[in-house]
Every structure is written in structure tokens, then in C-alpha cells.
N, C-alpha and C. Protein backbone atom coordinates (compact mmCIF):
# COMPACT_ATOMS: atom_id res chain seq x y z
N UNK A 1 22.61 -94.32 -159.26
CA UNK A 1 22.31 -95.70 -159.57
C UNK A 1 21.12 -96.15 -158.75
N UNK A 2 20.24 -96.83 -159.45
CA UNK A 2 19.05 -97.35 -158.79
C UNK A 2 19.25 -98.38 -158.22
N UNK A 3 18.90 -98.69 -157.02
CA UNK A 3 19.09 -100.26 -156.31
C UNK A 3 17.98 -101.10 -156.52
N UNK A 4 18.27 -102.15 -156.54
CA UNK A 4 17.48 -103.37 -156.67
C UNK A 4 16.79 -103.82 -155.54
N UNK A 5 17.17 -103.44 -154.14
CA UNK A 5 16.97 -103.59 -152.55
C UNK A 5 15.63 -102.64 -151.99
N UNK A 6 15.02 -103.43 -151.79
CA UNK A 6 14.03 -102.84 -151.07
C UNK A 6 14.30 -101.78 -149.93
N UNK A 7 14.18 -101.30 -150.31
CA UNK A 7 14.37 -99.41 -149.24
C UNK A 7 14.09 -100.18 -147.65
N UNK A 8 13.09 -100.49 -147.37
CA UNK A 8 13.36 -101.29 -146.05
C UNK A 8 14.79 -101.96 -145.55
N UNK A 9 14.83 -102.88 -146.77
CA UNK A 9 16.07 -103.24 -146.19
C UNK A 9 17.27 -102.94 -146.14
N UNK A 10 17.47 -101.73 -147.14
CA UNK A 10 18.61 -100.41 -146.76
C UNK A 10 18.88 -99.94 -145.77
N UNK A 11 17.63 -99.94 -144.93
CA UNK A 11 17.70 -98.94 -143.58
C UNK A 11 17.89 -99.68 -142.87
N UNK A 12 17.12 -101.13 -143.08
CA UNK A 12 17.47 -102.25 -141.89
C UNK A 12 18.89 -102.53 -141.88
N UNK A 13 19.87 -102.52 -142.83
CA UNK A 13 21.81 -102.63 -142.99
C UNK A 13 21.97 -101.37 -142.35
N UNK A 14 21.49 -100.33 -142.38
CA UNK A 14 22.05 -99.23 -142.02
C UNK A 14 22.35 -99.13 -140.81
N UNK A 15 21.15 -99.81 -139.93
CA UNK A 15 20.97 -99.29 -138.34
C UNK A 15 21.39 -100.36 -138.06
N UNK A 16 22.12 -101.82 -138.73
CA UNK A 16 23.00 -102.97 -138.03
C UNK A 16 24.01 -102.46 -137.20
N UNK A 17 24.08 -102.94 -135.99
CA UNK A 17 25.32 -102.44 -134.98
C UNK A 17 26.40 -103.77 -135.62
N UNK A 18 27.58 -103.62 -136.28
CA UNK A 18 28.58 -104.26 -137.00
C UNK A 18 29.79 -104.47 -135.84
N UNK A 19 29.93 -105.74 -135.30
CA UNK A 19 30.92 -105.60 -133.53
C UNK A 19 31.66 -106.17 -134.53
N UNK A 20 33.26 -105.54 -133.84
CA UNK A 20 34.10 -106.26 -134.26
C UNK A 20 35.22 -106.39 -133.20
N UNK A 21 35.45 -108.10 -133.77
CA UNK A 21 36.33 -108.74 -132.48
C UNK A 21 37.49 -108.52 -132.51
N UNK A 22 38.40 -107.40 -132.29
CA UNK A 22 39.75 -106.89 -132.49
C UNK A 22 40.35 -107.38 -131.15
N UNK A 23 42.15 -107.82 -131.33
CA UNK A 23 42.58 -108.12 -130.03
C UNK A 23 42.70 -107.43 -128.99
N UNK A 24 42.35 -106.07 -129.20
CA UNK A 24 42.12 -105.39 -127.59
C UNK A 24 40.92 -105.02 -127.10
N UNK A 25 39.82 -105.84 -127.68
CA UNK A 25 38.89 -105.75 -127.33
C UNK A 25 37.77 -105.42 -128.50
N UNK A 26 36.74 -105.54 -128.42
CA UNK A 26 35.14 -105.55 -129.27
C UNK A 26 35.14 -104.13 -129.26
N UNK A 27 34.62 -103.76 -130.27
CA UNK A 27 33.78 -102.83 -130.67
C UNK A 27 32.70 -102.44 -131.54
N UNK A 28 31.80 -101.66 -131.74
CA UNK A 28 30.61 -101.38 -133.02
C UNK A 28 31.03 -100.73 -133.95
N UNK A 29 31.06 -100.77 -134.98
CA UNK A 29 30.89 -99.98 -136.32
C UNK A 29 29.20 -99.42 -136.49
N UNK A 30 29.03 -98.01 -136.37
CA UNK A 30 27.84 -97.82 -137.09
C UNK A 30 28.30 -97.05 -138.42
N UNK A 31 27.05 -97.37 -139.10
CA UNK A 31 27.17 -96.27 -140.51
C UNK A 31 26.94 -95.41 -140.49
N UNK A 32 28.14 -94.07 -141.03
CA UNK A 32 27.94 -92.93 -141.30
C UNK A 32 28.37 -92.42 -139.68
N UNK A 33 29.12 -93.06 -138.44
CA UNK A 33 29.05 -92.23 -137.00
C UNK A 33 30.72 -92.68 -137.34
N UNK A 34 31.72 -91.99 -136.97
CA UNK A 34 33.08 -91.99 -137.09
C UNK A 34 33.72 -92.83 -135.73
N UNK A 35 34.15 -94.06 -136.00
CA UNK A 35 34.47 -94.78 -134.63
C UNK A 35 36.26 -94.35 -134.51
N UNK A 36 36.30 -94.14 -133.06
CA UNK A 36 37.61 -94.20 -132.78
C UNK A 36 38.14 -95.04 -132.76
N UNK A 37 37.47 -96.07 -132.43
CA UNK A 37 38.12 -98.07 -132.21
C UNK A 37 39.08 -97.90 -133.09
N UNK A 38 37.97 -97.66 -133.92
CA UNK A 38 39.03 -97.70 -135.38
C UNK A 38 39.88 -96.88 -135.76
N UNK A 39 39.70 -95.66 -135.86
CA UNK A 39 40.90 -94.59 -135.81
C UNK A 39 42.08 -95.15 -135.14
N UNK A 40 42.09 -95.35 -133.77
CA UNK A 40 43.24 -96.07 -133.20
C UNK A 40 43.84 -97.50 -133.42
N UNK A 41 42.66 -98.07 -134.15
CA UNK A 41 43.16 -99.54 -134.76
C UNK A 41 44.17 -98.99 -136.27
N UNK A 42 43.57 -98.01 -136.72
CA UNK A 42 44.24 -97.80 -138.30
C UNK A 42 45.89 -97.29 -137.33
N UNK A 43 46.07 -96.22 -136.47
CA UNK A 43 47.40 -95.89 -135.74
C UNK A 43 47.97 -96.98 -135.68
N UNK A 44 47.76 -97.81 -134.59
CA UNK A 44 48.22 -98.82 -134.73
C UNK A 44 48.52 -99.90 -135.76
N UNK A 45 48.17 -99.88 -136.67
CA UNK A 45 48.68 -100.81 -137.53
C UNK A 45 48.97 -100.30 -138.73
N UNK A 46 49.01 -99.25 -139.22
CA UNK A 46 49.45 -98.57 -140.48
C UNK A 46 48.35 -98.96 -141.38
N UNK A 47 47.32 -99.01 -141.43
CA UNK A 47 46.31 -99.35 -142.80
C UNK A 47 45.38 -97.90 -142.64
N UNK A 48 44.82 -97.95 -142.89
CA UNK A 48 43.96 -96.58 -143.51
C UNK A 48 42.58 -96.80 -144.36
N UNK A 49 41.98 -97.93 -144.39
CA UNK A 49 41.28 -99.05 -144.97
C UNK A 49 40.54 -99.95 -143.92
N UNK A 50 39.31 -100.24 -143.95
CA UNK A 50 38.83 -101.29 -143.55
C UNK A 50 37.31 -101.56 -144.14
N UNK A 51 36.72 -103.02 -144.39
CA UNK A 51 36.18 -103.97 -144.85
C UNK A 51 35.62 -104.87 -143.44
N UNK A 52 34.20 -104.83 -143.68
CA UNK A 52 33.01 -105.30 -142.47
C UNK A 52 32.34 -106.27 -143.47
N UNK A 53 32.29 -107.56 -143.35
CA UNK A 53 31.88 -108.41 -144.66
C UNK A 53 30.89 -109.18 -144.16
N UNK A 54 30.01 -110.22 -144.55
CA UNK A 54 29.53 -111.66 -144.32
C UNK A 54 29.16 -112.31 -145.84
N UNK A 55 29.66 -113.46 -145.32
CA UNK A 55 28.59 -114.09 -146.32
C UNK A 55 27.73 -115.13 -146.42
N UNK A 56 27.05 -115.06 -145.01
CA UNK A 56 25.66 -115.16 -144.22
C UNK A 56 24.42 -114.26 -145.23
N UNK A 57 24.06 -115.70 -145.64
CA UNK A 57 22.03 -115.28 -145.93
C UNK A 57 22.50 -114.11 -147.31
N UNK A 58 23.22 -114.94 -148.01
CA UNK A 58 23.45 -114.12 -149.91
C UNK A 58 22.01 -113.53 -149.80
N UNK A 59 22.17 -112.09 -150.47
CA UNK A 59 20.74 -111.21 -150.93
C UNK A 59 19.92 -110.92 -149.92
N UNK A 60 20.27 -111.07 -148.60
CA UNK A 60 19.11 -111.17 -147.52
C UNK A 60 18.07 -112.07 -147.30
N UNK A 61 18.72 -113.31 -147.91
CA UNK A 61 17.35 -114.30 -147.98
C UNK A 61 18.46 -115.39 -146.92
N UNK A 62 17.29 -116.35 -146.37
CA UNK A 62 17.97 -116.50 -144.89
C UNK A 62 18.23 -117.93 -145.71
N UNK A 63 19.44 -118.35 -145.04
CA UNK A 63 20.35 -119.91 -145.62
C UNK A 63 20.08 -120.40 -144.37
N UNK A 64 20.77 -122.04 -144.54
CA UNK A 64 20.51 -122.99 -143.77
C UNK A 64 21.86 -122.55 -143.08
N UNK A 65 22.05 -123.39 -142.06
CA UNK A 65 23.67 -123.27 -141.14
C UNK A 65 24.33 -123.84 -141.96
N UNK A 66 24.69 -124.77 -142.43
CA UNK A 66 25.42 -125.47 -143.42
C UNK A 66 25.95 -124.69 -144.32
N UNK A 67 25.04 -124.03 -145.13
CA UNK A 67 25.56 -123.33 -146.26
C UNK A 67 26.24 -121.69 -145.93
N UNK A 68 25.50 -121.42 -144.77
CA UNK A 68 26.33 -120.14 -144.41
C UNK A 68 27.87 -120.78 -143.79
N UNK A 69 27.64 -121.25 -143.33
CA UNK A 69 28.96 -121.67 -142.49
C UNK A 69 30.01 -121.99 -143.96
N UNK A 70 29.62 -122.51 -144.71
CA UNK A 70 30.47 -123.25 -146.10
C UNK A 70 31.03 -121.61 -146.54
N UNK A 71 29.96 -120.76 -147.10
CA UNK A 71 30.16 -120.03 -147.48
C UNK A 71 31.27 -118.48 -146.40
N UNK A 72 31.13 -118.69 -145.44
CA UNK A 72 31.69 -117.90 -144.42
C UNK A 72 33.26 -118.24 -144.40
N UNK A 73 33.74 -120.05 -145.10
CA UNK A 73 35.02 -120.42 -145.19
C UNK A 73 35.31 -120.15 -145.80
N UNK A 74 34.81 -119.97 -147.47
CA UNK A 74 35.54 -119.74 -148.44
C UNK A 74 35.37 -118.34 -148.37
N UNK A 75 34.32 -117.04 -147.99
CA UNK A 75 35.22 -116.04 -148.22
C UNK A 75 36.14 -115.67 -146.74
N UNK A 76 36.61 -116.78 -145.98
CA UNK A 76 38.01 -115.71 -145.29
C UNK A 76 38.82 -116.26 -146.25
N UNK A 77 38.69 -117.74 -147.03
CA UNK A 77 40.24 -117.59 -147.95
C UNK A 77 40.32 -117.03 -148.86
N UNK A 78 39.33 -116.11 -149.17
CA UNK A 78 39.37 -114.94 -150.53
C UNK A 78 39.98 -113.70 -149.77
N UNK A 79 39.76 -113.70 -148.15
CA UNK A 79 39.98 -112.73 -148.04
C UNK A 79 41.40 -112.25 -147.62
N UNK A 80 41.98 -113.96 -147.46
CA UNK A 80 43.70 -113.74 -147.36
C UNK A 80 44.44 -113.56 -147.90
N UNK A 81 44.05 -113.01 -149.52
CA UNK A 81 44.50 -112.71 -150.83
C UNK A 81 44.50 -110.66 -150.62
N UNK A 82 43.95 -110.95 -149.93
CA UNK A 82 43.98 -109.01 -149.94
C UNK A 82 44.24 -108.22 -148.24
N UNK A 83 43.81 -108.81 -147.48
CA UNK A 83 44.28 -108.90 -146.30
C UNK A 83 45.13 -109.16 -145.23
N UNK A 84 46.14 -108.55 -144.96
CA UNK A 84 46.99 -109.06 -143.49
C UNK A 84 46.50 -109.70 -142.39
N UNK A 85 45.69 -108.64 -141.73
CA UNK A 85 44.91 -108.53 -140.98
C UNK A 85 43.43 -108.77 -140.63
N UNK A 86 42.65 -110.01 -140.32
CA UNK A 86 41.41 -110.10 -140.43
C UNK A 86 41.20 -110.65 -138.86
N UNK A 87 39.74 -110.23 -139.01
CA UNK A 87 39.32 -110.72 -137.21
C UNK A 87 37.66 -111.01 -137.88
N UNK A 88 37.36 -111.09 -136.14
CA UNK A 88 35.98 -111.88 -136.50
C UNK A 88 35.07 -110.78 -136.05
N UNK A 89 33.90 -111.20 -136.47
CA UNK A 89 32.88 -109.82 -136.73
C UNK A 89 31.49 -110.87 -136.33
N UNK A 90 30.25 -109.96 -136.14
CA UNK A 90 29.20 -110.33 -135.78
C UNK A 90 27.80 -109.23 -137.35
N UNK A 91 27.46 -109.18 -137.26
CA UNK A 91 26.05 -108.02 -137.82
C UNK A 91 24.85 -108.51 -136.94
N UNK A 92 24.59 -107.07 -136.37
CA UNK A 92 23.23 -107.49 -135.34
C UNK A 92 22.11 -106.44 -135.96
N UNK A 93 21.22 -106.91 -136.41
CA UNK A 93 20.03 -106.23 -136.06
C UNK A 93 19.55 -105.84 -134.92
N UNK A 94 19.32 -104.47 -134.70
CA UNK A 94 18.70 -103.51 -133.56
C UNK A 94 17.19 -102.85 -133.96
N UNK A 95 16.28 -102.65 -132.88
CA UNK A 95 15.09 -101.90 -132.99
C UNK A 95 14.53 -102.97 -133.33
N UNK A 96 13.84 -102.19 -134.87
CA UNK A 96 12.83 -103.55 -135.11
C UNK A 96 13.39 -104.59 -136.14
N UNK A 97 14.42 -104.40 -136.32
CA UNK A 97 15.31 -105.56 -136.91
C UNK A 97 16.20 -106.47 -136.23
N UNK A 98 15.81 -106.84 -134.82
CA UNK A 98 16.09 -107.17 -133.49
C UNK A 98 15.85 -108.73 -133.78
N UNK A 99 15.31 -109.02 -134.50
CA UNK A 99 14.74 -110.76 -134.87
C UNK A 99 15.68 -111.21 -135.35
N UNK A 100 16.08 -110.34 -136.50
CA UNK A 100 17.27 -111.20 -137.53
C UNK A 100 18.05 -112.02 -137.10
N UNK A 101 18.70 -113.36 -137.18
CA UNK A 101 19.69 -113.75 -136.73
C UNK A 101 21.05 -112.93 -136.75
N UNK A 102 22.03 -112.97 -135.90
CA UNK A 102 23.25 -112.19 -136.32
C UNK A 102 23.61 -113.21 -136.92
N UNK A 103 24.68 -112.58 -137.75
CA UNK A 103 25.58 -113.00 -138.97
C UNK A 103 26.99 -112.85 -138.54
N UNK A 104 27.71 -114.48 -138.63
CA UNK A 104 28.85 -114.52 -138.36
C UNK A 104 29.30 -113.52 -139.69
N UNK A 105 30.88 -112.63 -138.90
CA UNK A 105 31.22 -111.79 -140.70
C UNK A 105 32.69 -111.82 -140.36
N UNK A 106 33.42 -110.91 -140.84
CA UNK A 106 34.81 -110.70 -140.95
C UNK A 106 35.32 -109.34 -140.81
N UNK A 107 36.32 -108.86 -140.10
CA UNK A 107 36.71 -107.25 -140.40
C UNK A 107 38.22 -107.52 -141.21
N UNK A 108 38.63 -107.11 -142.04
CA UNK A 108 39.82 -107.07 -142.52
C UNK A 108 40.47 -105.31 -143.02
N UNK A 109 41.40 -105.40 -142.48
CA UNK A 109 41.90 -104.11 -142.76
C UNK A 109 42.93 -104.23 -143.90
N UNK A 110 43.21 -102.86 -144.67
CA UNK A 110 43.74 -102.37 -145.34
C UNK A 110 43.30 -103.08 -147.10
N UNK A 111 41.59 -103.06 -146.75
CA UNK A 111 41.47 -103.32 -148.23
C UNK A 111 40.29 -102.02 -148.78
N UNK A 112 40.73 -102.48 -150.10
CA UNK A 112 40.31 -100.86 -150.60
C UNK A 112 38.75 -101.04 -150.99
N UNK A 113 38.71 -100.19 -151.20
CA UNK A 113 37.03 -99.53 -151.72
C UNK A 113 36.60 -100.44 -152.77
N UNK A 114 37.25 -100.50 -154.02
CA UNK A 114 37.06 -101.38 -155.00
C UNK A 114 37.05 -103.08 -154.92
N UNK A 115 38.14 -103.74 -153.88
CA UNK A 115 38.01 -104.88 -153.71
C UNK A 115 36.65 -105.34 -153.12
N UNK A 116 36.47 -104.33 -152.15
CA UNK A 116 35.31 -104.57 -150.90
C UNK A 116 34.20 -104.94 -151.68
N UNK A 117 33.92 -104.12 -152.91
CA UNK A 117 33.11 -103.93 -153.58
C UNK A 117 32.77 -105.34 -154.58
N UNK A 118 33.88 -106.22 -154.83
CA UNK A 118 34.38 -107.16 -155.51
C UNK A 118 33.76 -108.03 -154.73
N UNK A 119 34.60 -108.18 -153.05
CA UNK A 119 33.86 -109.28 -152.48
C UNK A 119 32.99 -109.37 -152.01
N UNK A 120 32.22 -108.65 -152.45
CA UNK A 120 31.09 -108.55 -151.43
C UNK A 120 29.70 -108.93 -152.67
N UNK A 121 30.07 -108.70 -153.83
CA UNK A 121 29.55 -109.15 -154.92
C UNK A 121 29.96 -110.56 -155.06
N UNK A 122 31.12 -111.35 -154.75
CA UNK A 122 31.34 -112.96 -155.20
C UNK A 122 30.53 -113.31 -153.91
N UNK A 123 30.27 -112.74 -152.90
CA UNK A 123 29.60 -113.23 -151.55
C UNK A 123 28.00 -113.22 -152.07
N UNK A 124 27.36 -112.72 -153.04
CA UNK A 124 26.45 -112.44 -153.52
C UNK A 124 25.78 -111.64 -152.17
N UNK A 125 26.52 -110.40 -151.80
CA UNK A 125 25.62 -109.81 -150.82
C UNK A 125 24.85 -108.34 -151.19
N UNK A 126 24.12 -108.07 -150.83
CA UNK A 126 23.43 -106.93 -151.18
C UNK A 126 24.17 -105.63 -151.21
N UNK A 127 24.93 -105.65 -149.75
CA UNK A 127 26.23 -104.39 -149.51
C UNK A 127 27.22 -105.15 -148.49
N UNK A 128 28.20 -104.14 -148.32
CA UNK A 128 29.43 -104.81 -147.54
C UNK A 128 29.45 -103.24 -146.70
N UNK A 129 30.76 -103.13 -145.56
CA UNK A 129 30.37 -101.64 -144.72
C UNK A 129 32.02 -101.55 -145.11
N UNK A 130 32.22 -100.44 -145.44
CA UNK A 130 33.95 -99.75 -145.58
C UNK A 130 33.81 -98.86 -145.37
N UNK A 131 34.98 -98.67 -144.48
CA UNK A 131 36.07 -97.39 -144.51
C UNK A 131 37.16 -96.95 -144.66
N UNK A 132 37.11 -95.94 -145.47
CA UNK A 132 38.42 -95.06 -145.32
C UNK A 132 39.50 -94.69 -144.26
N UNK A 133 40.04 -94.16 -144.68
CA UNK A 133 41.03 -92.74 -143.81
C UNK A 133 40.22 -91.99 -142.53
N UNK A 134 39.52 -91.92 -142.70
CA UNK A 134 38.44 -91.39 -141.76
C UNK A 134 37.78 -92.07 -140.58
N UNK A 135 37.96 -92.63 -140.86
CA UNK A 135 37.45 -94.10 -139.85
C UNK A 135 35.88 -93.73 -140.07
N UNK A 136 35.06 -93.28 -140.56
CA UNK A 136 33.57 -93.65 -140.82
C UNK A 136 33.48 -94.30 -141.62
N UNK A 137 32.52 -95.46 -141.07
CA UNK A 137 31.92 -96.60 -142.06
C UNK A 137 30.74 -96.07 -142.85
N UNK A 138 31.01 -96.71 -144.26
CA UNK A 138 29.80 -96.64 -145.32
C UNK A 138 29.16 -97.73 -145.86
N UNK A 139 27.89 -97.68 -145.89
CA UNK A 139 27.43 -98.70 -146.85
C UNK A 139 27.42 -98.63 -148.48
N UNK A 140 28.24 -99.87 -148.80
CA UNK A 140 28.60 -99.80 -150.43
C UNK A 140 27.60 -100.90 -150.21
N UNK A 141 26.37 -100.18 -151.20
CA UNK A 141 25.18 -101.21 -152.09
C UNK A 141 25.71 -101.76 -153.33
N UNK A 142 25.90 -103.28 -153.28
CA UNK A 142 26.36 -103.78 -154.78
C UNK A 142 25.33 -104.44 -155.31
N UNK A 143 24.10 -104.07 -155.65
CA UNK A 143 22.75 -104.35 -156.50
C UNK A 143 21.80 -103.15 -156.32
């Protein structure tokens, strides 16, 4: 499938360090590097699934505070329809994507591949980061 996303900004999601605010503490999600955080977060809680979201700056085009913030409410209550478990998340640009503002986001566990894919399209976002069983995160491009 061909993407609609400028190849720049593929790589710029790629190399986002994705923290997530879990109750025993923060950790990074990178793409494609296998985190233990998470491995031991999935032990602990029986899911096998996890979902790295925002819906901060739809398409990569930068919003006002207002509207991200609006939009950041309504998807955690989309996301309590599929989720037990949700915490709070950051997306940072690193290197030379170090400018970007971070993006308030969400981690929710035990949602699947297909939903992620769902919300991350009503978020109108370019991609969302999931993982499997494996605990490595992927970038699912939804345009």
C-alpha cells in the first residue's frame, strides 16, 4: 500500500521516543526495539496487546491548545469502550525532530491491531504505535 505521508515524516514517527506513564513508573516505547517495560507490564496484567495513541495535531498539521486538548477528551472516552486499562503517554520528537511539540497521548492495553487501526483513523492521525505478544512496537500507517 502506498502512503499518502511524506517519507520524512515516516521516519520522523519512527524515531519518536513514545514515554509511557505506567504506575510503576515511565518508560519509552521505540519502534521496531522490543521493550521489557512492557513485556512485564503484559505479565502483569494478562493483556498481550497494547495501543500508543494521540490525538494531538490530526495529519501532522499543528492545532491550537484548545482543539487538541478537546480532541485528546473525546478520544480517552472512545477509548473506554475497548480498554480496561489506559495511562497517560507523551510523543517526543528526538534528533532533528527535537522542535516538535510533544503530544499529550494515551497507552491502553489489551486492544487489538484492528481497533488501533480504527482509532487512530477517527483521531484523523497519520499512524498510531501497537503491539503485540511480543512486546515490540509497530508503526500502523493509516493513510
Amino acid at each position: 500500500m502506498l502512503s499518502q505521508i511524506d517519507p520524512a515524516k515516516v521516519a520522523a514517527y519512527q524515531s519518536t521516543d513514545y514515554i509511557v506513564e505506567a504506575p510503576q513508573g515511565s518508560f519509552v516505547l521505540r519502534i521496531g526495539e522490543a521493550s521489557r517495560e512492557l513485556q512485564a507490564l503484559y505479565a502483569q496484567t494478562g493483556h498481550g496487546s497494547a495501543l500508543f495513541i494521540t490525538a494531538f495535531n490530526p495529519e501532522g498539521a499543528l492545532q491550537g491548545d484548545a482543539m487538541n486538548q478537546a480532541a485528546h477528551e473525546e478520544l480517552r472516552s472512545r477509548l473506554d469502550a475497548y480498554a480496561d486499562l489506559v495511562f497517560d503517554g507523551e510523543g517526543q520528537g528526538v534528533g532533528e525532530n527535537a522542535g516538535w511539540p510533544a503530544e499529550k497521548s494515551f497507552f491502553a492495553l489489551g486492544v487489538d491491531r484492528g481497533v488501533s487501526a480504527s482509532l487512530g483513523r477517527q483521531a484523523r492521525q497519520d499512524a498510531v504505535v501497537w503491539a503485540g505478544a511480543d512486546g515490540v512496537p509497530h508503526l500502523l500507517i493509516l493513510r
